[in-house]
N, C-alpha and C. Protein backbone atom coordinates (compact mmCIF):
# COMPACT_ATOMS: atom_id res chain seq x y z
N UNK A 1 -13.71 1.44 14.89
CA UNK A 1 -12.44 1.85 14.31
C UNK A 1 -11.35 0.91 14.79
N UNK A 2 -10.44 0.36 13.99
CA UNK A 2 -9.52 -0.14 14.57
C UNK A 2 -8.03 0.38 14.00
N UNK A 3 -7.80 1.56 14.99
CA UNK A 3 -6.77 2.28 15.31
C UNK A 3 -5.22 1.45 15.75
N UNK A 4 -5.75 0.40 16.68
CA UNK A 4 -4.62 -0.02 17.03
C UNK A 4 -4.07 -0.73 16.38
N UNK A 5 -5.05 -1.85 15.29
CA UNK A 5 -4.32 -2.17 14.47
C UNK A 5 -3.48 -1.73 13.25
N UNK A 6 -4.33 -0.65 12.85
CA UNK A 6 -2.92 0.36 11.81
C UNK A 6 -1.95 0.81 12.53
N UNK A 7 -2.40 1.48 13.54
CA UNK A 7 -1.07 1.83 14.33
C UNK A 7 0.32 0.73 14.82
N UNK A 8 -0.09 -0.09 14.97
CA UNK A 8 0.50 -1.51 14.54
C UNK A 8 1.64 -2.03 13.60
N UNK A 9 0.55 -1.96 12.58
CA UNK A 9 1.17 -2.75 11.62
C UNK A 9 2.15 -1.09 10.78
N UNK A 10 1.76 0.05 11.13
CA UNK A 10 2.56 0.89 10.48
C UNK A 10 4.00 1.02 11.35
N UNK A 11 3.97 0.72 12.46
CA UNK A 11 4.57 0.83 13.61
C UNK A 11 5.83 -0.36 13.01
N UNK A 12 5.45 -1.55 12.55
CA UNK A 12 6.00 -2.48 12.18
C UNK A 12 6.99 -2.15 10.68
N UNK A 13 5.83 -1.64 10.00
CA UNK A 13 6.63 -1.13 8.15
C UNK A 13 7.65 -0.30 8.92
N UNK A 14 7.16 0.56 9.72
CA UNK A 14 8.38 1.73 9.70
C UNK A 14 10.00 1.07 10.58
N UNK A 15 9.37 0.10 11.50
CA UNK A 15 10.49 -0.44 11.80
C UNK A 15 11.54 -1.30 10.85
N UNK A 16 10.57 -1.88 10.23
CA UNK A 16 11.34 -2.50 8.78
C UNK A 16 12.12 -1.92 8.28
N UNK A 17 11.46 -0.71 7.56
CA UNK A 17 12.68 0.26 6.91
C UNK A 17 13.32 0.90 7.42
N UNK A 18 13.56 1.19 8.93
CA UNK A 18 15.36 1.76 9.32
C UNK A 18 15.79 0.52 9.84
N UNK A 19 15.21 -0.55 9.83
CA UNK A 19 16.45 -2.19 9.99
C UNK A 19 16.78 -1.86 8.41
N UNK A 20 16.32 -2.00 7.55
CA UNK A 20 16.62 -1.96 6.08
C UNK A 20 17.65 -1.19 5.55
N UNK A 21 17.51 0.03 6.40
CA UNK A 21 18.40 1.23 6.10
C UNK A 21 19.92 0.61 6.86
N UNK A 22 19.57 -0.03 8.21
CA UNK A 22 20.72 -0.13 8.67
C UNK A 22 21.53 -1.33 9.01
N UNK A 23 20.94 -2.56 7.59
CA UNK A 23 21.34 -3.68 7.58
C UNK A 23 23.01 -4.10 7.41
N UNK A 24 23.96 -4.71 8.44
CA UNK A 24 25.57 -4.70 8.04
C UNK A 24 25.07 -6.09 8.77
N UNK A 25 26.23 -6.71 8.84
CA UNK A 25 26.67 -8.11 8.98
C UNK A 25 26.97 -8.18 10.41
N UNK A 26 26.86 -6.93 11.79
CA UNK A 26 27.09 -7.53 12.92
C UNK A 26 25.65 -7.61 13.79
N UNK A 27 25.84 -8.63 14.11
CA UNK A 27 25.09 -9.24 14.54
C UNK A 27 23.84 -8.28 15.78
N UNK A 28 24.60 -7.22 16.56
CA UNK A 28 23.81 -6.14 16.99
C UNK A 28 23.24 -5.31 16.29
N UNK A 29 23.49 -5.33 15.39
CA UNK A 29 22.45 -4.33 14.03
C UNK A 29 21.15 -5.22 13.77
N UNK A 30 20.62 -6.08 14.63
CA UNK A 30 19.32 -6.56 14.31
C UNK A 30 18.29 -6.31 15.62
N UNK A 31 18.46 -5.54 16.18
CA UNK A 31 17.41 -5.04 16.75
C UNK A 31 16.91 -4.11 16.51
N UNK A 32 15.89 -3.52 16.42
CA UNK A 32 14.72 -2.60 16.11
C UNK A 32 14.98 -1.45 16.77
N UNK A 33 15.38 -0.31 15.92
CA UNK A 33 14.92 0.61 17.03
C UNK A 33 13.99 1.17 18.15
N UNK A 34 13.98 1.83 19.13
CA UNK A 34 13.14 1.60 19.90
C UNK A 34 12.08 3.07 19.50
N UNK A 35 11.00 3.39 19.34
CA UNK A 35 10.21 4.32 18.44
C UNK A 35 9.69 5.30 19.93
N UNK A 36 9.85 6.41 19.68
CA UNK A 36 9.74 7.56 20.39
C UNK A 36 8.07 7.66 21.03
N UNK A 37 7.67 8.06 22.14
CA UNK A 37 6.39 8.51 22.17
C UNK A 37 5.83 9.60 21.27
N UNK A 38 6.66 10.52 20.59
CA UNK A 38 6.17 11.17 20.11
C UNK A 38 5.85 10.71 18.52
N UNK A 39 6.44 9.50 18.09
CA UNK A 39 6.32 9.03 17.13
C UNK A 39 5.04 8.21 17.18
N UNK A 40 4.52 7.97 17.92
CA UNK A 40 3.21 6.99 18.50
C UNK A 40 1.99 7.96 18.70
N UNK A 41 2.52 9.30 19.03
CA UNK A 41 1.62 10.00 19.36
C UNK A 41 0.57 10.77 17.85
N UNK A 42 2.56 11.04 17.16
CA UNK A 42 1.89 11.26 15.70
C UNK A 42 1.47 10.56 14.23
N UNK A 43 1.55 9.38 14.73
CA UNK A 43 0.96 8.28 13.92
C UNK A 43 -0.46 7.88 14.23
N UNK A 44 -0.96 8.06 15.49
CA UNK A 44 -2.05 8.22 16.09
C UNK A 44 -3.33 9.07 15.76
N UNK A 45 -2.19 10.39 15.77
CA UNK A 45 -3.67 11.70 15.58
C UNK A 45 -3.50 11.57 13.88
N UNK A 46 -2.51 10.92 12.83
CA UNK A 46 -2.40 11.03 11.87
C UNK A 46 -3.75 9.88 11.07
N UNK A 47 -3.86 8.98 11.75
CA UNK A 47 -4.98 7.86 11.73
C UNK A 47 -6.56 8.21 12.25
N UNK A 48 -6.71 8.78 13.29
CA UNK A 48 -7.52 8.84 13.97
C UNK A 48 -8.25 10.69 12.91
N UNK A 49 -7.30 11.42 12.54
CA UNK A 49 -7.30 12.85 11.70
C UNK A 49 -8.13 12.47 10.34
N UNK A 50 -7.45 11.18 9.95
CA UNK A 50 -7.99 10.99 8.65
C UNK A 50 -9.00 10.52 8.30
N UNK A 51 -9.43 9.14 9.25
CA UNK A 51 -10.93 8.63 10.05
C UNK A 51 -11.79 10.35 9.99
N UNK A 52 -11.55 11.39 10.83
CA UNK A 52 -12.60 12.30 11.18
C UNK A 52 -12.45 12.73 9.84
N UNK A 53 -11.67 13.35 8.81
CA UNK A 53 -11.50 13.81 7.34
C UNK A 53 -12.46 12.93 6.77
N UNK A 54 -12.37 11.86 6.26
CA UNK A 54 -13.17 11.12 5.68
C UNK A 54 -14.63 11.20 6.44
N UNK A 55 -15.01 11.16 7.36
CA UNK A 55 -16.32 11.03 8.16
C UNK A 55 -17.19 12.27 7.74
N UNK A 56 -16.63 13.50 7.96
CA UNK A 56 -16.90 14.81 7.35
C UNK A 56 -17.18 14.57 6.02
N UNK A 57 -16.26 14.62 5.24
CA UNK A 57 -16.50 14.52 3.22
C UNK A 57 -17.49 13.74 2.89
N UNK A 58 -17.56 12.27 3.84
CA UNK A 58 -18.56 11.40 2.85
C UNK A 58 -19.47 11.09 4.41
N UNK A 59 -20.49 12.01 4.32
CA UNK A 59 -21.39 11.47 5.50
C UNK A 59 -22.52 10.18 5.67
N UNK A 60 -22.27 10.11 4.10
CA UNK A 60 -23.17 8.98 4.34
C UNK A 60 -22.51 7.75 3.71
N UNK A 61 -23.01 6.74 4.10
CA UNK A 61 -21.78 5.59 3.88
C UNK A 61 -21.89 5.10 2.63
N UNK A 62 -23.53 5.31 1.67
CA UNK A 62 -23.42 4.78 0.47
C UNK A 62 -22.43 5.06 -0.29
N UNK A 63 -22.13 6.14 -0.51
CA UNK A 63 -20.73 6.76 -1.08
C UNK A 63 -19.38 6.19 -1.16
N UNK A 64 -18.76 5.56 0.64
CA UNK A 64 -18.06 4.98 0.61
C UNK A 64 -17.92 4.14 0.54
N UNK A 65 -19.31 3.18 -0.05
CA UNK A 65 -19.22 1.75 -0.24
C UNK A 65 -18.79 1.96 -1.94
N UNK A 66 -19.37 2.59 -2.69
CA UNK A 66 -19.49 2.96 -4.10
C UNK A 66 -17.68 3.36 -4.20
N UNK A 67 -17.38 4.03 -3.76
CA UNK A 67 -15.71 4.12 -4.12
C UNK A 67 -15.02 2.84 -3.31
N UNK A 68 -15.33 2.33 -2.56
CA UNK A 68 -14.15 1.30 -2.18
C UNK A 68 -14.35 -0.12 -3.73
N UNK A 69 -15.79 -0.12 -3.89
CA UNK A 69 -16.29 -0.90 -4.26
C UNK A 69 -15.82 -0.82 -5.75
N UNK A 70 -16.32 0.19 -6.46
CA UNK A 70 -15.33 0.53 -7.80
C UNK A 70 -13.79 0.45 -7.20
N UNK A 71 -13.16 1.04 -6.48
CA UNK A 71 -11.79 0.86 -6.56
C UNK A 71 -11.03 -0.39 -6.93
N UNK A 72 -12.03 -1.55 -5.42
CA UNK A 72 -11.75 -3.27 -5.73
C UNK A 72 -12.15 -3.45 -7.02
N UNK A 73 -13.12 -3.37 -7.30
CA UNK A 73 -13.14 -4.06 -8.81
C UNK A 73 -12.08 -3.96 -9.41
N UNK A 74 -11.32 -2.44 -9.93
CA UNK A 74 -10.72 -2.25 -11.24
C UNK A 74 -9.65 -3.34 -10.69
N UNK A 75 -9.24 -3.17 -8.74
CA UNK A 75 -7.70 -3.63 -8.90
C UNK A 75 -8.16 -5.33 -9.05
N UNK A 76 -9.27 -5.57 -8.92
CA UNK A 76 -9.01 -7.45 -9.43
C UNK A 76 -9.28 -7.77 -10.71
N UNK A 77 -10.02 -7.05 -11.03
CA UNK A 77 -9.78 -7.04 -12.82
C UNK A 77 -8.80 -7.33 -13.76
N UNK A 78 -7.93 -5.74 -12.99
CA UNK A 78 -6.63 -5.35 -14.07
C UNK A 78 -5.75 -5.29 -13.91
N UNK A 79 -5.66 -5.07 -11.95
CA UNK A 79 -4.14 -4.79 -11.84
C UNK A 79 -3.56 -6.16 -11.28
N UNK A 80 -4.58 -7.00 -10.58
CA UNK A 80 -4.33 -8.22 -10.09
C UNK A 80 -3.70 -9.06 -10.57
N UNK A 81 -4.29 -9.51 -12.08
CA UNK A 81 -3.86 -10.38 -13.18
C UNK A 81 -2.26 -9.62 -13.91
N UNK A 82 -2.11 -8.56 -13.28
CA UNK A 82 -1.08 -8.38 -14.21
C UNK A 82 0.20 -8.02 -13.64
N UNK A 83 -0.09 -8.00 -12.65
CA UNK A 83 1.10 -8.28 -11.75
C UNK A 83 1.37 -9.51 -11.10
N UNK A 84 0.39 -9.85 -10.99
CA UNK A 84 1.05 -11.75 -11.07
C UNK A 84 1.00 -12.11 -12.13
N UNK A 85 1.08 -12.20 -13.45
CA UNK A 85 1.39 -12.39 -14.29
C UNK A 85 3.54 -12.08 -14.46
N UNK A 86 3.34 -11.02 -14.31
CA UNK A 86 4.87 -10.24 -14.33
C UNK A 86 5.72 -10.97 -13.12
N UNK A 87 5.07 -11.01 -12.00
CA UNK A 87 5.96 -11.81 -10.90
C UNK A 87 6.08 -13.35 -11.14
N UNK A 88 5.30 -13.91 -11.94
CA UNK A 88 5.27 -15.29 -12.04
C UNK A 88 5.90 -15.80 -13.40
N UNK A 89 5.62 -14.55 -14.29
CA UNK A 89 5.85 -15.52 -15.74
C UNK A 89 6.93 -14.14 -16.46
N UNK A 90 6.71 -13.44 -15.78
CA UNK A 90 7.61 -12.19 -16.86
C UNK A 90 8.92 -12.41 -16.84
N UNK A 91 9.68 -13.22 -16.24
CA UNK A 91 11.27 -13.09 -15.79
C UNK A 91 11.88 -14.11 -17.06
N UNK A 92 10.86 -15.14 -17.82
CA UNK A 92 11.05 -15.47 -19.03
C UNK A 92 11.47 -15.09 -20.00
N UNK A 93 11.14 -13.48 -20.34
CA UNK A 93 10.92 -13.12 -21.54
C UNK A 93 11.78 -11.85 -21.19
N UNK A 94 12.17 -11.28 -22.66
CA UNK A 94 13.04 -10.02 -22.34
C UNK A 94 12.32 -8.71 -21.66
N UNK A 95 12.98 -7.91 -21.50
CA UNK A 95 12.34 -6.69 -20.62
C UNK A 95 11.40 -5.78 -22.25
N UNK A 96 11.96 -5.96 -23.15
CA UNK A 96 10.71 -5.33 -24.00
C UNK A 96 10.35 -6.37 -25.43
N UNK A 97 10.08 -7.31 -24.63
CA UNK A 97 8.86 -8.62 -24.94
C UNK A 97 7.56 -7.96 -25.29
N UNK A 98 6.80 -7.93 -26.00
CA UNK A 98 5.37 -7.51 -25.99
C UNK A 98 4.58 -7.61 -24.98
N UNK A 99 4.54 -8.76 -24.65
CA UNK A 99 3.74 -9.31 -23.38
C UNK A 99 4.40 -8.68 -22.37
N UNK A 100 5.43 -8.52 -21.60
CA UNK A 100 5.61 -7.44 -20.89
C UNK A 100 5.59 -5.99 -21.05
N UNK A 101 5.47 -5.66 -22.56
CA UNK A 101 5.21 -4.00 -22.16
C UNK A 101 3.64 -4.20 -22.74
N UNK A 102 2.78 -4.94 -22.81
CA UNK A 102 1.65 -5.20 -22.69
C UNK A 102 1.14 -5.19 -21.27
N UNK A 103 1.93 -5.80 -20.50
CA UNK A 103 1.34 -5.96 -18.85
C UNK A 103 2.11 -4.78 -18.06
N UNK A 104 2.92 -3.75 -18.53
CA UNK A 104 3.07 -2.76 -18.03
C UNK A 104 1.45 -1.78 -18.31
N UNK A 105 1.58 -1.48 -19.62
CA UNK A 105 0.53 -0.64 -20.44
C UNK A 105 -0.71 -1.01 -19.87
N UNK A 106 -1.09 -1.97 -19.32
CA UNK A 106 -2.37 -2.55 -18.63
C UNK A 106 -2.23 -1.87 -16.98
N UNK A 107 -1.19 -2.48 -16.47
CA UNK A 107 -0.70 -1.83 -15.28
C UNK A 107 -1.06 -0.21 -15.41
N UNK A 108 -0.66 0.51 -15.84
CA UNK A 108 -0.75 1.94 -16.00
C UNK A 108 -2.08 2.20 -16.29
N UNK A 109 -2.77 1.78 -17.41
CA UNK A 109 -4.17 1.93 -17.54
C UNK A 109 -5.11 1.83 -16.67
N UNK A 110 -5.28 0.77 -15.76
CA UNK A 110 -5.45 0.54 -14.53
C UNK A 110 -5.22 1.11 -13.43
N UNK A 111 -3.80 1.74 -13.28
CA UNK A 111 -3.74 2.86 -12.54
C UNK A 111 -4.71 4.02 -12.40
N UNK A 112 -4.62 4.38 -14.18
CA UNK A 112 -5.50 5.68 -13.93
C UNK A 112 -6.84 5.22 -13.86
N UNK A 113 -7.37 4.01 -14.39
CA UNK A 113 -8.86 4.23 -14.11
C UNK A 113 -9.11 4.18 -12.65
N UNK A 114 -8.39 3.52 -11.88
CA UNK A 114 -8.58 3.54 -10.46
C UNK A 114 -8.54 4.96 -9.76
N UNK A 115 -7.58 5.77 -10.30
CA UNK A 115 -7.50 7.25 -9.93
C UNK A 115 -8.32 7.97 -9.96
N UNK A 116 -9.69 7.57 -10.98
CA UNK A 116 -10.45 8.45 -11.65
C UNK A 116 -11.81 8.20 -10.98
N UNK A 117 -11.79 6.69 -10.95
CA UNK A 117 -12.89 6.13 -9.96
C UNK A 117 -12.94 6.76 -8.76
């Protein structure tokens, strides 16, 4: 299991977004807040909770190879191509261009088959 690294890198997002929240122009507004033990504690059993949840539901691992495995597919398929598509080439064309509400409508479709998978 590697706990410490989610705990980590979530440790990091969450610091991001209250710098984000509390971005002004003086120059002491760029340090990080400093994150509570109890915030460490419950990001912890919240990781380590979901690890034992999942371990329980799918006891055997073929299972969770079969859903991660369908999941990757759909997103390099469908959702991959079409959001770099939109970040790279969509800022061309108007907001209801075909080709962009084409690569929305794909986007969404993709959504749900991934949901369903």
């Amino acid at each position: 299991m590697m706990i410490f690294l989610c705990r980590m890198h979530i440790h990091a997002i969450l610091a991001r977004v209250s710098l984000a929240d509390e971005q002004n122009d003086r120059p002491e507004s760029n340090v990080a807040p400093a994150r509570g033990a109890m915030d460490h504690t419950l990001v912890s059993l919240l990781l380590v909770g979901s690890s034992l949840l999942s371990a329980v539901c799918f006891p055997n691992i073929d299972a969770i190879f079969g859903l991660l495995g369908g999941t990757t597919a759909v997103v390099i398929s469908f959702v991959a191509p079409a959001v770099f598509w939109e970040a790279f080439v969509g800022q061309m064309y108007p907001a209801t261009h075909y080709k962009r509400l084409f690569c929305k409508v794909l986007f969404g479709f993709s959504a749900v088959v991934a949901g369903l998978s």
